[in-house]
C-alpha atoms as a PDB file:
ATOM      1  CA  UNK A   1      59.213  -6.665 -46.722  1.00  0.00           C
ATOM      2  CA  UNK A   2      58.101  -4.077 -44.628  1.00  0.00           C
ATOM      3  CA  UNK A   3      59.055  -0.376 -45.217  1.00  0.00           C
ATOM      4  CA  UNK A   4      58.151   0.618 -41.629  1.00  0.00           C
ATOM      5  CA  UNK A   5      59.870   0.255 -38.036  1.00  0.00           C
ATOM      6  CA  UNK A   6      58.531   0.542 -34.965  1.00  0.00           C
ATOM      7  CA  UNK A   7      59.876   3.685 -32.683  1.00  0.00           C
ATOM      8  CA  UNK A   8      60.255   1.821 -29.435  1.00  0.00           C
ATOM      9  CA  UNK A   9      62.455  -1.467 -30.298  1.00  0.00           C
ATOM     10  CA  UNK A  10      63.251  -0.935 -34.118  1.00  0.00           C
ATOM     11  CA  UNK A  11      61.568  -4.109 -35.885  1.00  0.00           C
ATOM     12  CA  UNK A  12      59.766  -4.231 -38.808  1.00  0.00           C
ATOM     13  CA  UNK A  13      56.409  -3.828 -38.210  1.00  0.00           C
ATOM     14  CA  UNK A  14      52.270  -3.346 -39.315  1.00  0.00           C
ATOM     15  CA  UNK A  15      50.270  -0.649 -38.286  1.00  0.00           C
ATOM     16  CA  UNK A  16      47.341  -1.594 -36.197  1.00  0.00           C
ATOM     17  CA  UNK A  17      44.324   0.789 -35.205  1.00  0.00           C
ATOM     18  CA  UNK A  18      44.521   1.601 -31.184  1.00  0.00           C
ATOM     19  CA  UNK A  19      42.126   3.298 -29.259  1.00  0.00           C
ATOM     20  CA  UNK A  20      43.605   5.324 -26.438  1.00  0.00           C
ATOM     21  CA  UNK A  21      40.207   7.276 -25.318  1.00  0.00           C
ATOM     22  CA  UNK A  22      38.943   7.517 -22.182  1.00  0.00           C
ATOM     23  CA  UNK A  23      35.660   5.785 -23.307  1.00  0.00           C
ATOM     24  CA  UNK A  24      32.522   6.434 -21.284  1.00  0.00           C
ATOM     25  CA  UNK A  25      32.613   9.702 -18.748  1.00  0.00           C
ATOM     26  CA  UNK A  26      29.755  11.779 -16.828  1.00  0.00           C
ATOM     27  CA  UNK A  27      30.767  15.413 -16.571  1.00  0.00           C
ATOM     28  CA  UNK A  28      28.290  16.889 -14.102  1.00  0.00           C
ATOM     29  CA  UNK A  29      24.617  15.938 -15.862  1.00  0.00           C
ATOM     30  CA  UNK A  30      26.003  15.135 -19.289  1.00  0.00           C
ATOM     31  CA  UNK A  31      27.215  11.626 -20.393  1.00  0.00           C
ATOM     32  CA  UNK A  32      29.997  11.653 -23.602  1.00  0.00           C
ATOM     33  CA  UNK A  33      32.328   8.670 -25.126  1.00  0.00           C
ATOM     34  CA  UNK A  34      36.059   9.586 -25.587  1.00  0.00           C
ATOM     35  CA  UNK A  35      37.933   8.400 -28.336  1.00  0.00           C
ATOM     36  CA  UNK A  36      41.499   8.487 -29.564  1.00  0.00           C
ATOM     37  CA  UNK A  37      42.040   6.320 -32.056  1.00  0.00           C
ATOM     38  CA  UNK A  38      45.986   5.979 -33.278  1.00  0.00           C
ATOM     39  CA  UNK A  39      47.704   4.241 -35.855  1.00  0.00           C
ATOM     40  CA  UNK A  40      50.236   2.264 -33.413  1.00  0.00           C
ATOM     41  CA  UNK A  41      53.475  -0.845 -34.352  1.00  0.00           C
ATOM     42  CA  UNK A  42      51.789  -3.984 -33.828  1.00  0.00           C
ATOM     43  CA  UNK A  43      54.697  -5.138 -31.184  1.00  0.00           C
ATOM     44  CA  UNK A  44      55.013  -1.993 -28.839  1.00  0.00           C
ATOM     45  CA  UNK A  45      52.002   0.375 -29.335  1.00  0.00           C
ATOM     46  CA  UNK A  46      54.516   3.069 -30.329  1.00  0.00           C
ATOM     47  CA  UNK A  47      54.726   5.603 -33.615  1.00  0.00           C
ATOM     48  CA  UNK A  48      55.464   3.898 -36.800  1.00  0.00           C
ATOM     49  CA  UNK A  49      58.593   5.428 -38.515  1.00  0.00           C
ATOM     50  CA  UNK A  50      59.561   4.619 -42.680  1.00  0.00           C
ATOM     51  CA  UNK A  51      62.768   2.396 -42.459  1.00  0.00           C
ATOM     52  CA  UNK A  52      64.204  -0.990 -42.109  1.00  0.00           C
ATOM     53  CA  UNK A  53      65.574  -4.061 -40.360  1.00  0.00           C
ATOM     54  CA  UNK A  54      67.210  -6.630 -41.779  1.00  0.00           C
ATOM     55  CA  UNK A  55      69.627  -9.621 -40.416  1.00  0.00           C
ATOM     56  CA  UNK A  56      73.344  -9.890 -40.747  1.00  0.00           C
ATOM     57  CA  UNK A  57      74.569 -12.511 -39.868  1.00  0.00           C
ATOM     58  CA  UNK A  58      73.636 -15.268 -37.865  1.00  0.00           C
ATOM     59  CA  UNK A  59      75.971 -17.738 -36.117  1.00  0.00           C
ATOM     60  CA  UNK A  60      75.866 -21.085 -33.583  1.00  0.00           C
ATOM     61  CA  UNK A  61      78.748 -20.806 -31.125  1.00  0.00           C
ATOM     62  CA  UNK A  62      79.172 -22.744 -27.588  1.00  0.00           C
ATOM     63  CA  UNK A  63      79.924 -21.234 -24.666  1.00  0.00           C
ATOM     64  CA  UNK A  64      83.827 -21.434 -23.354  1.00  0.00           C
ATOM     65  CA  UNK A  65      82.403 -19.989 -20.017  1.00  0.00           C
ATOM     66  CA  UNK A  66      79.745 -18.151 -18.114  1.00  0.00           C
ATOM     67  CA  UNK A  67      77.943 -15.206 -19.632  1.00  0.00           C
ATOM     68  CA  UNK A  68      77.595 -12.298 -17.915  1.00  0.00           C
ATOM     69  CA  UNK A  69      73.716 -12.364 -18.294  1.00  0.00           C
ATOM     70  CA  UNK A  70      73.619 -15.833 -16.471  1.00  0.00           C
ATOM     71  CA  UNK A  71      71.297 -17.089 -18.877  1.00  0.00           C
ATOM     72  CA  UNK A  72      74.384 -19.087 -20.963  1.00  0.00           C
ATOM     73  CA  UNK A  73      76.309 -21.076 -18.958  1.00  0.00           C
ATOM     74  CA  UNK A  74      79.816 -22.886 -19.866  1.00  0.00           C
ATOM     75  CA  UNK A  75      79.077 -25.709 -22.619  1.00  0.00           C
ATOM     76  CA  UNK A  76      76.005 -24.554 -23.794  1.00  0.00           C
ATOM     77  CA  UNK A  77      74.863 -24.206 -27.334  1.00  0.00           C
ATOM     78  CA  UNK A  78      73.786 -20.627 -28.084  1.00  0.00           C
ATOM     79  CA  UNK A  79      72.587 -18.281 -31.765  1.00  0.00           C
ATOM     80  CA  UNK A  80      74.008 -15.518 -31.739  1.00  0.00           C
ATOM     81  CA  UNK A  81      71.746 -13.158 -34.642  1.00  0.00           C
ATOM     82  CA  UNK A  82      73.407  -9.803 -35.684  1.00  0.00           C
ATOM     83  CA  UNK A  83      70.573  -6.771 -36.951  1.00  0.00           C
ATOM     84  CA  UNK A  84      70.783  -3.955 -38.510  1.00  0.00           C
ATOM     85  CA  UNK A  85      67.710  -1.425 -38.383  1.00  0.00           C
ATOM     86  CA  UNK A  86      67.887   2.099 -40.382  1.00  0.00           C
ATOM     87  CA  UNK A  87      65.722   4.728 -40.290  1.00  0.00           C
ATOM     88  CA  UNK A  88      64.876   6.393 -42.757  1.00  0.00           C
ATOM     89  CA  UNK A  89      66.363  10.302 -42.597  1.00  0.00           C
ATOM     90  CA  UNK A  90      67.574   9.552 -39.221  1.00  0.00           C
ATOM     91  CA  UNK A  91      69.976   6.803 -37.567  1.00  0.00           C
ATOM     92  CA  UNK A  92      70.992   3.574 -37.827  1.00  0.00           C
ATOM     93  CA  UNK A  93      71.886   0.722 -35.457  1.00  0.00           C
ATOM     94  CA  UNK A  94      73.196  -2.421 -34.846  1.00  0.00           C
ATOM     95  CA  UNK A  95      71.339  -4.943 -32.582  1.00  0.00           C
ATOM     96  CA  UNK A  96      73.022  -8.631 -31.059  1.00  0.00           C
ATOM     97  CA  UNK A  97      70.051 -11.506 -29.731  1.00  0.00           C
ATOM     98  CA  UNK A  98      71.910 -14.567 -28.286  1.00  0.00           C
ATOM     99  CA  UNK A  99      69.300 -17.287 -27.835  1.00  0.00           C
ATOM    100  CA  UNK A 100      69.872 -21.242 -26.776  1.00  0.00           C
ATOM    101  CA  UNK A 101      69.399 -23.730 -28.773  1.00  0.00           C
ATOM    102  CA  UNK A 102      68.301 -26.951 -27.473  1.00  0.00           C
END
């Protein structure tokens, strides 16, 4: 289990090296290599916070009619997966993914 969350979208995540230099530049007669290397999330490239995510509930319903997104029409199987992600120190939240299933 990971003890980290991404800023950006609030999964659980691994740290990955980024570089975010400029790499190679010519300022007037002298030539230089830029570097910025950043521990990033994996997923997003944002700034890694301690915390967690973890999965409520899931459920299989089908659709009585239309969803607003379009994506679910009337009849259609759909998973419905309920998530809860907590920072630590800071705030919590509850996410909702509806996905078909075929």
């Amino acid at each position: 289990m990971a003890d980290q969350i991404c800023d950006s979208c609030g999964r659980e995540c691994e740290a990955v090296n980024q570089d975010f230099g400029y790499g190679d530049y010519e300022y007037g007669s002298q030539r230089g290599y830029d570097s910025n290397v950043c521990e990033v999330s994996d997923c997003c490239e944002a700034d890694i916070v301690p915390g967690w995510a973890r999965v409520i509930r899931t459920a299989t319903h089908v659709a009585r009619k239309d969803h607003a997104g379009g994506r679910i029409k009337a009849g259609q199987k759909y998973q419905v997966t309920v998530t809860r992600h907590v920072r630590e120190n800071g705030p919590a939240w509850i996410t909702t993914r509806k996905k078909l299933v075929k």
